[in-house]
Every structure is written in structure tokens, then in C-alpha cells.
Protein backbone atom coordinates (compact mmCIF):
# COMPACT_ATOMS: atom_id res chain seq x y z
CA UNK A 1 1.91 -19.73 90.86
CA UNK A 2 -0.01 -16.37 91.29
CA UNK A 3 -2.16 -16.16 93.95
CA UNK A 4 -4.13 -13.48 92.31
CA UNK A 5 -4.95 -15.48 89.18
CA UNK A 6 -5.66 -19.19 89.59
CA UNK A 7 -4.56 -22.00 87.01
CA UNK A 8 -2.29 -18.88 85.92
CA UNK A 9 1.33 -20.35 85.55
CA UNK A 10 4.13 -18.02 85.04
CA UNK A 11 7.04 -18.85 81.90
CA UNK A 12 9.56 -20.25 82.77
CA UNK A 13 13.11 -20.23 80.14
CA UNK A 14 13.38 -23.52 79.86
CA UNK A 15 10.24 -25.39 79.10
CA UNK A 16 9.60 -28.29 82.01
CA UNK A 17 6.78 -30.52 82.34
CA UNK A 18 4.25 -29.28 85.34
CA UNK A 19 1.83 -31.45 87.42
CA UNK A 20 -0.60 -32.06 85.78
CA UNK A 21 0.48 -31.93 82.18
CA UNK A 22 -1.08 -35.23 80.64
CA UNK A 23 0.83 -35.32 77.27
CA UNK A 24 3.92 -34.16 75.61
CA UNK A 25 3.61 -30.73 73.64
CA UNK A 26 2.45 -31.11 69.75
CA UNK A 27 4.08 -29.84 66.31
CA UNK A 28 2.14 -27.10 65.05
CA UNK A 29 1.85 -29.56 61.89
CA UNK A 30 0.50 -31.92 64.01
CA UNK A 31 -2.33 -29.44 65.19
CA UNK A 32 -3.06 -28.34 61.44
CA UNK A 33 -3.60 -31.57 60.71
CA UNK A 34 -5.98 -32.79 63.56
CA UNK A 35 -7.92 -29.00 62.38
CA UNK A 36 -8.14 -30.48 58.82
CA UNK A 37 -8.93 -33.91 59.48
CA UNK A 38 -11.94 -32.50 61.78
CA UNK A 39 -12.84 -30.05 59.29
CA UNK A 40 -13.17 -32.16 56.61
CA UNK A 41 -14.88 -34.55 58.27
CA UNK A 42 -17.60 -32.46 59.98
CA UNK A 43 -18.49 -31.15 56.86
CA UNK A 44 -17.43 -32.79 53.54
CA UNK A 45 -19.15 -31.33 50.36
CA UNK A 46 -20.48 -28.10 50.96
CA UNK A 47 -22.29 -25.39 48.77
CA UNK A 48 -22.06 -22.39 49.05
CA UNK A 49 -24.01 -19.11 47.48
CA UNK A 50 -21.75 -15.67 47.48
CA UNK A 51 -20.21 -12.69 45.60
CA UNK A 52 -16.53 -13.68 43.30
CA UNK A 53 -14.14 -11.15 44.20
CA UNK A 54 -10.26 -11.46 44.00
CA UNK A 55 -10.65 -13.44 40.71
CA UNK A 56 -7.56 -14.88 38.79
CA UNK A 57 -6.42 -17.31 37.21
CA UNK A 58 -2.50 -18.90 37.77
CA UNK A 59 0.08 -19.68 34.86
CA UNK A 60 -0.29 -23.00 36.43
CA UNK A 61 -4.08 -23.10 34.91
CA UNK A 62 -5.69 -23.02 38.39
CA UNK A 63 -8.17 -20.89 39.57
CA UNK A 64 -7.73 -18.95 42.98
CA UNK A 65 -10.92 -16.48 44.05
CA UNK A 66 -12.89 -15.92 47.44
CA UNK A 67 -16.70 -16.14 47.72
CA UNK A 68 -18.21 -12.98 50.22
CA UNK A 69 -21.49 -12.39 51.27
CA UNK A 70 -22.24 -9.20 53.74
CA UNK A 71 -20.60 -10.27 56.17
CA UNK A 72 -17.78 -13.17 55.52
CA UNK A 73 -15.72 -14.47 53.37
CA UNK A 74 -14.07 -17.76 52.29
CA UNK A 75 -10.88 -19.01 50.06
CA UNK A 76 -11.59 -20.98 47.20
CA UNK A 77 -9.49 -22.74 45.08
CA UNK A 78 -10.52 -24.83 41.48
CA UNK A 79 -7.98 -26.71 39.97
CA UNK A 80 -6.84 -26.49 36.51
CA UNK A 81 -8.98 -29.28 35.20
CA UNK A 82 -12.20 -27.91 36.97
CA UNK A 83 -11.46 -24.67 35.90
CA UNK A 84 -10.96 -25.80 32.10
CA UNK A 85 -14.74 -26.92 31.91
CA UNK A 86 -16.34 -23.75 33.35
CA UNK A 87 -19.46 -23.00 30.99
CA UNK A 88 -18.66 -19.63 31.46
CA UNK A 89 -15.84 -17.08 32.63
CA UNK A 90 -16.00 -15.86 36.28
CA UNK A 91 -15.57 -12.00 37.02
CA UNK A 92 -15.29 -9.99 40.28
CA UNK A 93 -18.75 -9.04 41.50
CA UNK A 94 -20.49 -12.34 40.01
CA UNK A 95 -22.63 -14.36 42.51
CA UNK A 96 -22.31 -17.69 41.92
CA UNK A 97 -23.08 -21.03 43.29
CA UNK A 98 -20.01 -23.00 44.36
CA UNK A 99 -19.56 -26.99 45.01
CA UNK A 100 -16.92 -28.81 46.45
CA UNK A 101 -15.18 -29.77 48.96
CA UNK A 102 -14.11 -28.43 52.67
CA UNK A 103 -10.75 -28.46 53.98
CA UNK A 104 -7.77 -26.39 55.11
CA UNK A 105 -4.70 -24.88 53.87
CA UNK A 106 -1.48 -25.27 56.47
CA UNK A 107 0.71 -23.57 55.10
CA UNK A 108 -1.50 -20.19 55.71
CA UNK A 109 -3.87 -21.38 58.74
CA UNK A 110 -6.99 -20.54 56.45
CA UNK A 111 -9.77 -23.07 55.68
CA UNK A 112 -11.09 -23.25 52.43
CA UNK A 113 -13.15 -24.50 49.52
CA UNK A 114 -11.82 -26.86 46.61
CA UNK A 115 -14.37 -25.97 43.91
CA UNK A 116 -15.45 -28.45 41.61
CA UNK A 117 -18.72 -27.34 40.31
CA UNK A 118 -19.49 -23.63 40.04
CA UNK A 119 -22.77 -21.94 38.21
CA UNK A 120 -24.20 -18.92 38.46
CA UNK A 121 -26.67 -18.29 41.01
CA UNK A 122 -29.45 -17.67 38.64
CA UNK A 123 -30.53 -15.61 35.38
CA UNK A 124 -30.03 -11.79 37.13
CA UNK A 125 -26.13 -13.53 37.91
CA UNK A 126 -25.80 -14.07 34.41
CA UNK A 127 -27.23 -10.73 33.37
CA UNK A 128 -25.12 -9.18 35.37
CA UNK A 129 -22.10 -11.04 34.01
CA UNK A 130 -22.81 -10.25 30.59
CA UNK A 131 -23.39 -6.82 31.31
CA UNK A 132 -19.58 -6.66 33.04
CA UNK A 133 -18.68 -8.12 30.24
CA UNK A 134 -20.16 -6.15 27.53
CA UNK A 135 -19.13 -2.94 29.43
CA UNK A 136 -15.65 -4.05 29.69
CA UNK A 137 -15.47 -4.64 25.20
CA UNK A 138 -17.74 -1.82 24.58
CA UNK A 139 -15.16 -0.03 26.70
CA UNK A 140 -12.25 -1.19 24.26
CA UNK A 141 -13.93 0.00 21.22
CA UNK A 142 -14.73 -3.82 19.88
CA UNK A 143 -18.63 -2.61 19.11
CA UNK A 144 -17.74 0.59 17.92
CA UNK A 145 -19.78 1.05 14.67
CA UNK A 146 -17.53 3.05 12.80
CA UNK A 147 -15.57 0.00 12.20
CA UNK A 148 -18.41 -1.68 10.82
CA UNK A 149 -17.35 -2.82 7.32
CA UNK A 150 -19.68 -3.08 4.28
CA UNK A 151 -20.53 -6.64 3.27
CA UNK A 152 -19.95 -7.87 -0.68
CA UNK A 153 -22.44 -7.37 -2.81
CA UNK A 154 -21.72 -11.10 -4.52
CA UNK A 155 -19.54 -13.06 -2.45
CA UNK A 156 -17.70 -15.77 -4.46
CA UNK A 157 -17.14 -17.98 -1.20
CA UNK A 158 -18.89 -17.80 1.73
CA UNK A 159 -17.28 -19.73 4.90
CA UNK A 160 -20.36 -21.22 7.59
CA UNK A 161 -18.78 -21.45 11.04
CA UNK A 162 -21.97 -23.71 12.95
CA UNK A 163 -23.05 -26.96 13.75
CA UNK A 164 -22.66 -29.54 10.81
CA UNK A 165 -25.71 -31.16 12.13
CA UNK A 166 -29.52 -29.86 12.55
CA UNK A 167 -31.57 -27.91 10.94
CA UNK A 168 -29.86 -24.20 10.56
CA UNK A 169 -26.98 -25.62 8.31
CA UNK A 170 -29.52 -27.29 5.66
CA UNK A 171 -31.54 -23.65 5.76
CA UNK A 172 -28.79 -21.58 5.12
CA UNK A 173 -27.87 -24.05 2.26
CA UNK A 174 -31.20 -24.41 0.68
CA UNK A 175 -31.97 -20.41 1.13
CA UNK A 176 -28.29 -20.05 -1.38
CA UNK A 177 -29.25 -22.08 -3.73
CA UNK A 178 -32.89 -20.33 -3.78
CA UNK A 179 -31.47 -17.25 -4.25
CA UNK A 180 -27.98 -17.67 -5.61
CA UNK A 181 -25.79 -20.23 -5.37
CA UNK A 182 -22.50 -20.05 -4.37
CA UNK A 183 -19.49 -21.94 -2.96
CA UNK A 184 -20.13 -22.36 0.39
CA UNK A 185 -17.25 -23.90 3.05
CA UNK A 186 -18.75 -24.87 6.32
CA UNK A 187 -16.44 -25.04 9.36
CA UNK A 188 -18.22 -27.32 12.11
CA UNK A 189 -18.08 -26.64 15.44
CA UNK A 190 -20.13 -27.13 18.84
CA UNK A 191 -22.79 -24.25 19.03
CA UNK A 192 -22.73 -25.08 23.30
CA UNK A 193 -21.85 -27.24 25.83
CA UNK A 194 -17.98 -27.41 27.54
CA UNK A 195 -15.22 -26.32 24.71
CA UNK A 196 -18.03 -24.93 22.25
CA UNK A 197 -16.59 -20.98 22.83
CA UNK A 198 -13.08 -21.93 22.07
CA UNK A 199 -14.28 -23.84 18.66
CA UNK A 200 -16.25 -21.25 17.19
CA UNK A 201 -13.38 -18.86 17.87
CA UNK A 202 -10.86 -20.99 16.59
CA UNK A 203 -13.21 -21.38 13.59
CA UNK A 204 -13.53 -17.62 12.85
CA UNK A 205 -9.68 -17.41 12.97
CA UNK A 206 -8.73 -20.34 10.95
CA UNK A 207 -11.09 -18.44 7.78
CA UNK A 208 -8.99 -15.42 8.65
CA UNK A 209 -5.39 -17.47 8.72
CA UNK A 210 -6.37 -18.96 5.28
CA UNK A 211 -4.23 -17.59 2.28
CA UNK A 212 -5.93 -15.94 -0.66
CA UNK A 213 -4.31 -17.43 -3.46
CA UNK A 214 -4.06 -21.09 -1.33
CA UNK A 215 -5.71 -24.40 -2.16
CA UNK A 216 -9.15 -23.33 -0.18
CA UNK A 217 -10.02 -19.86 -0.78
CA UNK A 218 -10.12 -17.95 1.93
CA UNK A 219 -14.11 -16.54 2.36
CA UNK A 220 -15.24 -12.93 1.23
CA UNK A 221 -17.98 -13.37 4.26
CA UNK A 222 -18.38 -15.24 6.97
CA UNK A 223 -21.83 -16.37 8.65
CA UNK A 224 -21.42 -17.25 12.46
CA UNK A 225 -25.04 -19.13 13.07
CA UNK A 226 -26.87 -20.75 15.47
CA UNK A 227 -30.72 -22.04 16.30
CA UNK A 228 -32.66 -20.26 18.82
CA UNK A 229 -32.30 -21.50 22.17
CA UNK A 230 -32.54 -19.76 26.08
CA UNK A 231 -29.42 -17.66 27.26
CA UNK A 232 -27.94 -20.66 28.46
CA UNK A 233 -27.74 -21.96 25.35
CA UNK A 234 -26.31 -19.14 23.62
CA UNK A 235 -24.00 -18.27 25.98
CA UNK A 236 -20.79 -19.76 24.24
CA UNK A 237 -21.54 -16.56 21.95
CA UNK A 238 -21.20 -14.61 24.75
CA UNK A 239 -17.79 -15.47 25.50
CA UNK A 240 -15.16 -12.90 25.29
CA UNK A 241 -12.91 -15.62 23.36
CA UNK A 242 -15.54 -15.54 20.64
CA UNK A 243 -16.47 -11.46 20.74
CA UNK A 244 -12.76 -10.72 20.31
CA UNK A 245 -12.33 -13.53 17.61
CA UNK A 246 -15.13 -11.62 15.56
CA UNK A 247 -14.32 -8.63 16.09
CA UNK A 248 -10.84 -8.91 14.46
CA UNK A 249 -11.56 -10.84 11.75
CA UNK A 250 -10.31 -9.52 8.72
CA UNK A 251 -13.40 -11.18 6.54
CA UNK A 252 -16.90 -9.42 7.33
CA UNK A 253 -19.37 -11.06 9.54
CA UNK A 254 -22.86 -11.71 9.99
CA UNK A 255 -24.03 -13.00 13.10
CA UNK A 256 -26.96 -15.10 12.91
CA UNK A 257 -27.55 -16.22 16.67
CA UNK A 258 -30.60 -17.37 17.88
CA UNK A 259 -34.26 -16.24 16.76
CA UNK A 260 -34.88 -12.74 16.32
CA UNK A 261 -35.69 -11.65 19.80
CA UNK A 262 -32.06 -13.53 20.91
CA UNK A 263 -29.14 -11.23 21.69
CA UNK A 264 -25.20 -12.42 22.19
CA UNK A 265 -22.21 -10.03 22.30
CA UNK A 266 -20.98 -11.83 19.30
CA UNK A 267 -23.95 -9.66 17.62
CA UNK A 268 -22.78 -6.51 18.70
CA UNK A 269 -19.16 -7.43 17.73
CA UNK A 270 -19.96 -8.82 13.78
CA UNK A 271 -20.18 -6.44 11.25
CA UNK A 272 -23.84 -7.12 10.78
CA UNK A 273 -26.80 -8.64 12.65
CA UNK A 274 -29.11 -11.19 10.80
CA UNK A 275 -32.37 -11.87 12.91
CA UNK A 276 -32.01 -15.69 12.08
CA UNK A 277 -29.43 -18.04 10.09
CA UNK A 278 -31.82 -18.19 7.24
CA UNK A 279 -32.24 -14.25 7.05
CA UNK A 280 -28.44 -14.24 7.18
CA UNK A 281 -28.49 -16.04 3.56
CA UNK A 282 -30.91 -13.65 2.34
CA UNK A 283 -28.36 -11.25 3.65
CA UNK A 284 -25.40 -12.54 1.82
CA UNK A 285 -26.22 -12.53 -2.04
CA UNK A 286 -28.77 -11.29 -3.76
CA UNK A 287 -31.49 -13.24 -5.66
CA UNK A 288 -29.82 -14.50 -8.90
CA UNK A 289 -33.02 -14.21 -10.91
CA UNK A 290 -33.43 -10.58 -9.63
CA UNK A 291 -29.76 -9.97 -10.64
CA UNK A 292 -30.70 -11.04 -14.14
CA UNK A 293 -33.89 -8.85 -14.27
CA UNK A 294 -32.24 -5.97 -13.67
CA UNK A 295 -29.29 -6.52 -15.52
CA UNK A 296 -31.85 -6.92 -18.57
CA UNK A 297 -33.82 -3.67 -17.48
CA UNK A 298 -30.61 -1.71 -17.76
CA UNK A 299 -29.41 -3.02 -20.94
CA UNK A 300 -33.04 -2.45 -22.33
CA UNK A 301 -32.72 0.99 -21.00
CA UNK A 302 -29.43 2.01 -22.53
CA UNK A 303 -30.14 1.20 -26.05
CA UNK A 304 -33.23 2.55 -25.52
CA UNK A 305 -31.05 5.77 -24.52
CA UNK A 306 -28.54 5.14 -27.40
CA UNK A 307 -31.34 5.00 -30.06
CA UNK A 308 -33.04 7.99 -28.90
CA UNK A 309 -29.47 9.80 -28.66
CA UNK A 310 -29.11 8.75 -31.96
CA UNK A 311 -32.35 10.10 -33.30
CA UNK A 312 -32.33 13.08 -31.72
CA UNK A 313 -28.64 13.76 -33.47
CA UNK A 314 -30.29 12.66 -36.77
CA UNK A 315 -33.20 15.23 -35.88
CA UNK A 316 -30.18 18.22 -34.84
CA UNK A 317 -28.55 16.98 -38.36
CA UNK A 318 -31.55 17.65 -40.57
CA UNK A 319 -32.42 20.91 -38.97
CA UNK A 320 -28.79 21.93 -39.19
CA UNK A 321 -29.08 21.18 -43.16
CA UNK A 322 -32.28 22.99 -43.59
CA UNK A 323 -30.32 26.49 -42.04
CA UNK A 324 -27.08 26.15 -43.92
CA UNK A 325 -26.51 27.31 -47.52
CA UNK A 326 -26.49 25.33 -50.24
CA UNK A 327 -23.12 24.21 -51.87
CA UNK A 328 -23.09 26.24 -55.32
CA UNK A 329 -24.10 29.78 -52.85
CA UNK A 330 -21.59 28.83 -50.33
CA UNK A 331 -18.94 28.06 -52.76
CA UNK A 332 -19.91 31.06 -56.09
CA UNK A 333 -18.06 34.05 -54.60
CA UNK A 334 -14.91 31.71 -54.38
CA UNK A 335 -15.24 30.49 -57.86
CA UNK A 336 -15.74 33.81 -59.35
CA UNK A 337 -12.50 35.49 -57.33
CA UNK A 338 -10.09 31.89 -58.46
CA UNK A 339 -11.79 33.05 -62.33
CA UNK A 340 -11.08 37.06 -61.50
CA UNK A 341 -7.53 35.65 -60.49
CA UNK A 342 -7.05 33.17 -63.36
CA UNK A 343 -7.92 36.24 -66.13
CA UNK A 344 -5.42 38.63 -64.38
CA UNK A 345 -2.71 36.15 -64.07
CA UNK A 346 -2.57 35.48 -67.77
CA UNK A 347 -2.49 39.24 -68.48
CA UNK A 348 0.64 39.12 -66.26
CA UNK A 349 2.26 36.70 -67.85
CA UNK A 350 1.88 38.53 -71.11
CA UNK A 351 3.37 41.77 -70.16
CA UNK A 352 6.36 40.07 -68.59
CA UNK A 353 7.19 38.25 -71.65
CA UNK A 354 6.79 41.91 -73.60
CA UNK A 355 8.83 44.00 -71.09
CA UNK A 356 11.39 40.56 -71.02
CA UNK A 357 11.50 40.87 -74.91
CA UNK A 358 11.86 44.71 -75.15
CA UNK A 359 15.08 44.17 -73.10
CA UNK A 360 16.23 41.43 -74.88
CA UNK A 361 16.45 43.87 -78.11
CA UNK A 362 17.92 47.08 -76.29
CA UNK A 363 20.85 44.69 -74.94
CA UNK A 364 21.10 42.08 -77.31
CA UNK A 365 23.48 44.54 -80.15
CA UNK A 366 26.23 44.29 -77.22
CA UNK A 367 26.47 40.66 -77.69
CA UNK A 368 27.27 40.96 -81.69
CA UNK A 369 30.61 39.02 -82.84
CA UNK A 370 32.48 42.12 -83.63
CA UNK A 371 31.71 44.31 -80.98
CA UNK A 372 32.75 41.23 -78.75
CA UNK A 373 36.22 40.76 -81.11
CA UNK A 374 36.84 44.35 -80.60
CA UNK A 375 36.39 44.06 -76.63
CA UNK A 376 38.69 41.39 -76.56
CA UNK A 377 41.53 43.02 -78.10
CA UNK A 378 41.22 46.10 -75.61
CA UNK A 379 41.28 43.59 -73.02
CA UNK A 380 44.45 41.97 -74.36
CA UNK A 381 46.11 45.30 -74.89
CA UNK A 382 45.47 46.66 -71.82
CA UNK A 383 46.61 43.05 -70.04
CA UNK A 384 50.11 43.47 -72.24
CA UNK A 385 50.66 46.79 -70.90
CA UNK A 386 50.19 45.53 -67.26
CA UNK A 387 52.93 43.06 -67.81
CA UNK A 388 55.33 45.49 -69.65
CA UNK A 389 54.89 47.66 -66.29
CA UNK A 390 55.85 44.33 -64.38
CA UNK A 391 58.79 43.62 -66.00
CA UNK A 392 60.14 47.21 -65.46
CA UNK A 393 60.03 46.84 -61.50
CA UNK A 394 60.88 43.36 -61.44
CA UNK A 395 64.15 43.66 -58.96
CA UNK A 396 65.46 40.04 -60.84
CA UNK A 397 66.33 42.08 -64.39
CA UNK A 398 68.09 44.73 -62.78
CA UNK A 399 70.52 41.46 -62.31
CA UNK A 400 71.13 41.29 -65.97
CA UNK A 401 73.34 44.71 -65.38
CA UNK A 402 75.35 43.24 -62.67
CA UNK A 403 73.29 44.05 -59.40
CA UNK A 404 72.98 41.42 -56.84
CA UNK A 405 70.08 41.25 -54.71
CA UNK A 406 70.96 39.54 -51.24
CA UNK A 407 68.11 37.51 -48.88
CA UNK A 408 68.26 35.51 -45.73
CA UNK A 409 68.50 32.13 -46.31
CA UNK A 410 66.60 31.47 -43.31
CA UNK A 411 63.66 33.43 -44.15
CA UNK A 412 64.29 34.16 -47.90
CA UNK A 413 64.15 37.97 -46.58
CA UNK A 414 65.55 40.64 -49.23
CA UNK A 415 68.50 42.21 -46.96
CA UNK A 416 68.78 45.44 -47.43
CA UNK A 417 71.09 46.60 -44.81
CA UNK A 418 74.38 45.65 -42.99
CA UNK A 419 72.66 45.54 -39.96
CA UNK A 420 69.82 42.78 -41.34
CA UNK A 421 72.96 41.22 -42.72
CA UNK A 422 74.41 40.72 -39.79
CA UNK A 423 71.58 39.48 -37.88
CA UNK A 424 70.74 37.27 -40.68
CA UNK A 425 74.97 35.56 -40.32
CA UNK A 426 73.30 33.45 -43.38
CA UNK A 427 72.74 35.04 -46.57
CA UNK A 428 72.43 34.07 -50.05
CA UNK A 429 73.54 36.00 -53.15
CA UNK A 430 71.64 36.27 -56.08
CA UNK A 431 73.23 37.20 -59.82
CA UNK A 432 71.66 36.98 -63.30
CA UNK A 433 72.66 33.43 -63.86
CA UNK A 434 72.10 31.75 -60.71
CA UNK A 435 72.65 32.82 -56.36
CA UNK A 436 75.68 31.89 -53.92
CA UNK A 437 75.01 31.28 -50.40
CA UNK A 438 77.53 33.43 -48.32
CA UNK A 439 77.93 34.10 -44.36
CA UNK A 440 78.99 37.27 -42.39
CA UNK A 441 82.21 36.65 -41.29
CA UNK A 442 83.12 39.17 -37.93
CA UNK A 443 86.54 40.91 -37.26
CA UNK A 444 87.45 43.66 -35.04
CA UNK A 445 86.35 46.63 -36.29
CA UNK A 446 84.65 45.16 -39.29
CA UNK A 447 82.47 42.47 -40.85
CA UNK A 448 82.73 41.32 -44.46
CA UNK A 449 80.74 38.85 -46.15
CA UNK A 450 82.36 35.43 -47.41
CA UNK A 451 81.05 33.62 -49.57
CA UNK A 452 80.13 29.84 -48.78
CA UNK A 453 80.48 27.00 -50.78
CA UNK A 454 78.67 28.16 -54.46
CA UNK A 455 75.42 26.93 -55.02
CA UNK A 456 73.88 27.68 -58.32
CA UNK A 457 69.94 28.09 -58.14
């Protein structure tokens, strides 16, 4: 023991039991759970007002968060089934009113609350949550009205996603069949309460998922409605479940929330805003009997176009006719010149058959039977002295005298050299009375021709 601090006892290396030590050391389990037993029994339910920050939400489906005020802060934990029937979404920065349970959590010496209950802690926490909230879409473009769509001007189907019961659905109904009727599919849902935010946007998504060409047309408009009601009330169409849902839907979409002074992000996120569900119907078709009216204006107006086109062409016709000249001065000149044409052409005709004839007679003595007799015995004179002059250099009748005239037989060639005959080793003889085919025989010095077997030709 130290003298210079009492009740001071020094450590020893090996733990031993002192005088005055009254019980055996405890388990630090042991000591968490005397600390938890205590706590929770001291104070049981609590609730507690504060600031959500460190928000999120496990795979598991629980909630973890802390609640802060200036100057403290507590865990809180809200199990998945708690969590699941939240009217609304929590964010970081949202002051809320928490209920549950006090206790502790061993395993990380921290106390803590089990939330079972939480709301927010009046209408400037909820304004300020929807504000977050809005921020946070508006930041990702899902109000951007460029991607506004147009709506059709005569929807054939129309899909309702509301309540099936109350009074908006029966409006909406009677105002289409006022103005136009028109297939109508309603999808019901809950317009509030636990589960209503996931409905409606399952709703809006099941129109989308529908095929075009299926059983149930899918809807050329949709009408997300809803009777007035405080913000409380309308808050499922505040969810961001149901902005997003909207805001990708493929169909167009008129958001009829509330009465006309009642705003929801689901209004900012359709396509277009109706102040109530039964303006919303006005919205969607036009008024059938108006349709008709005007359709009959315009067809009274184009034939009333087509007849005055046509009289004015009549009009443009006549005065056309009055200006242009008659057929008989139009088409005189012509006539006269085919006439002028017609006279000259016989005079034509005449002369050639005069000139034709005149020829005729200064030709035609030529053609007489004697000077045509006479002109064929020049002709056969002067052919018989042609042939007489063929005869006489015909090489075949010097033959007659004893001359031989030698070819190739090859070629049928007229040889006329010893060289050619030669070349030519073949040869053929021919006499008056017929040839002899001969060869050139070779001996040394000489050649002389022998004759072959005789072949008369």
C-alpha cells in the first residue's frame, strides 16, 4: 500500500484476493447485463424528439439511424417489420418523434432505442421532408419539363389508377360519358394509409408492363386521382416510390391529386396537372358533341370552298371564251394554205406525168423487136469470139500435138521446172487422152522421172 495515496493498491501479476474484497470478480457479460437489466427497467418506453442523421436501411430490411439534438445523441434501431409500416420515408436532417423501447447493445457498450413508432415532429418536419425530397428528384431531372409529353387528343382507353370506392371514381366516370365516352380500365388501389405508396406505384407500372396488342389494351393515358384531403392524407403521393413510378411511365399522365389548392410531387412528376379528378376527365377527351359540331362546320366550309372554286373557274372559263377567237377566224388562214397546197399539188402531179411521158417516147424506139434482135446477135458474136480466144491459150490442146503438161499431185501445181519437180517427188503427167502419175526417182549425179503405176484421168 502507498502511503501517499490511501485505499490506493498497487497491481500485482497475479491477481489475489485482498482484505476486504467481498465477492469474486464479474464477467464483463455479466456487468452488461446487470447495465441492461437496470436500464431497461428504470426507464421502459421512452419518446424521444430529435434530428435523423446516419439514416439507412440494412439488406436485412432493418432500419439503423441515430436521433441528435444540440447537444447528444442516441442509437436507434427499428426492425424490419416496424420499418415496413413507416407512413413515410425517413431522411438525414428530418426531426422526428420516436417511440419505443430503452435498452442496451453489449456487443458495442452503447445504449439505445428500439423504435417502434416514429412520426414526424409536426407539419414544418414534413415540409421539410418533402422539400429534401423534391430537391433530391428535381435534382435528377424527374420534373424537368422538357420531357413533358403531349397528351392524345382522343384516347381510345384510358386506365384510372384510384380508389374503387367514393366519390372521385363515379365523377371521373360520369364526366366521360358527359363528354365522350370511352373505355375506361380502373386499377384500384389505397389512396393512403400503410402500403397505399407501393400500390399506386405498382399500379402505374402494371399499365406500363401491359402489351399493346394483348387481351387488355394497354391505356393511351393514364389518370392518377385522388379526393382532397390535408398533407397527411396525400402524402402516399409524395413518396419517391410513386414520383419515380410516374415519371417513367411510358403512357402520359395526368395527376389529379387533391382539390385545386393541393400539391404532391407526383404533380410535378406527371406529364400534366389537373386541379381535381373531375377536371382531369375534362382534360382527357374532348366533348363528343363539340367534336361533331366542328366536324360539320368544316365539312360545311369546304364545299362551301369547293363550290365557290368551282364558280369562280366557271367565271375564269367564260371570260377566257369571250377573249379568244372564234373557230372559223382561228382556223381560215389554215384552210386557205391546205386549199393553196391542194391546187399546187395537182399541178405537180400533172407535169410529172408529162415530163414521165416525154421520156417514155425519146427512149421507148430502143426497146423495138429488131433493134433488140440486132443487139443480141452483136452480143453473141462478140461472146463467140471470146471463146475462140480461149481455146487458143488453153495449155490442154497444145496436148493434142504431143506436149505434156506436168502438176504436183499434191497440190495440182503446173511444174514447170526440175527444181519444182523435185521438190514436188510426186508428179502427175498429163497427155491428150488421159495423165500418168510419175515420181522423181534420185541418182548420183542425176534425177529422172519414173513413171508410177498408169492412171488414166
Amino acid at each position: 500500500m502507498d502511503d501517499r495515496f490511501p485505499g490506493f493498491q498497487s497491481s500485482r501479476l497475479v491477481a489475489e484476493q485482498q482484505p476486504g474484497d467481498n465477492a469474486a470478480p464479474e464477467s464483463v457479460s455479466e456487468l452488461a447485463g446487470r447495465l441492461k437489466r437496470m436500464v431497461e427497467g428504470e426507464f421502459g418506453r421512452v419518446r424521444l424528439r430529435g434530428e435523423i442523421s446516419g439514416y439507412k436501411r440494412a439488406s436485412s430490411g432493418h432500419v439503423y439511424l441515430c436521433l441528435k439534438d444540440d447537444s447528444a445523441l442516441i442509437d436507434g434501431v427499428m426492425w424490419r417489420g416496424s420499418a415496413g409500416s413507416l407512413p413515410f420515408t425517413p431522411q438525414d436532417g428530418v426531426e422526428v418523434i420516436a417511440s419505443g423501447k430503452l435498452t442496451t447493445y453489449p456487443g458495442r457498450s452503447r445504449y439505445q432505442i428500439v423504435i417502434d413508432r416514429m412520426e414526424l415532429a409536426g407539419e414544418g418536419a414534413l415540409m421539410a421532408l418533402l422539400e429534401k425530397l423534391k430537391g433530391k428528384l428535381a435534382g435528377e431531372g424527374l420534373f424537368d419539363p422538357a420531357k413533358k409529353r403531349r397528351l392524345p387528343f382522343l384516347p381510345r382507353t384510358i386506365g384510372i389508377v384510384t380508389s374503387p370506392t367514393g366519390a372521385v371514381i363515379r365523377d371521373i366516370l360520369h364526366r366521360l360519358e358527359d363528354r365522350c365516352p370511352t373505355h375506361v380500365i380502373v386499377w384500384p388501389v389505397k389512396v393512403q394509409g400503410e402500403g397505399s405508396a407501393a400500390e399506386i406505384a405498382a399500379a402505374v407500372q402494371g399499365f406500363s408492363a401491359l402489351p399493346e396488342d394483348g387481351p387488355v389494351r394497354r391505356p393511351d393515358l393514364l389518370i392518377v386521382a385522388r379526393g382532397g384531403g390535408s398533407i397527411e392524407d396525400l402524402w402516399s403521393f409524395n413518396e419517391e416510390i410513386v414520383v419515380r413510378a410516374v415519371a417513367a411511365s411510358p403512357i402520359p399522365v395526368i395527376s389529379a391529386v387533391g382539390h385545386e389548392t393541393d400539391t404532391t410531387l407526383c404533380d410535378h412528376a406527371a406529364d400534366l396537372r389537373a386541379p381535381t379528378p373531375t377536371a382531369a376527365a375534362e382534360i382527357a377527351v374532348p366533348v363528343r358533341a363539340e367534336l361533331a359540331h366542328t366536324i360539320a362546320t368544316l365539312s360545311l366550309r369546304t364545299q362551301r370552298i369547293v363550290r365557290r372554286y368551282h364558280e369562280r373557274g366557271t367565271e375564269q372559263l367564260a371570260a377566257l371564251v369571250r377573249v379568244m377567237p372564234r373557230r372559223d377566224a382561228l382556223l381560215g388562214p389554215q384552210r386557205q394554205r391546205l386549199d393553196d397546197v391542194a391546187a399546187r399539188l395537182s399541178l405537180a402531179l400533172e407535169r410529172r406525168v408529162a415530163t414521165a411521158r416525154r421520156n417514155l417516147d425519146r427512149h421507148g424506139h430502143a426497146l423495138r423487136p429488131a433493134m433488140l434482135t440486132q443487139r443480141l446477135a452483136q452480143a453473141r458474136a462478140q461472146f463467140e469470139g471470146t471463146a475462140r480466144m480461149l481455146a487458143q491459150v488453153d495449155p490442154d490442146n497444145l496436148l493434142q500435138k504431143g506436149y505434156v503438161r506436168v502438176t504436183a499431185r499434191a497440190t495440182g501445181k503446173t511444174v514447170t521446172s526440175a527444181a519444182e519437180a523435185r521438190a514436188a517427188g510426186a508428179l502427175q503427167l498429163h497427155f491428150g487422152d488421159g495423165a500418168l502419175d510419175a515420181k522423181v526417182e534420185r541418182t548420183p549425179g542425176r534425177a529422172y522421172v519414173s513413171p508410177a503405176q498408169p492412171t488414166l484421168l
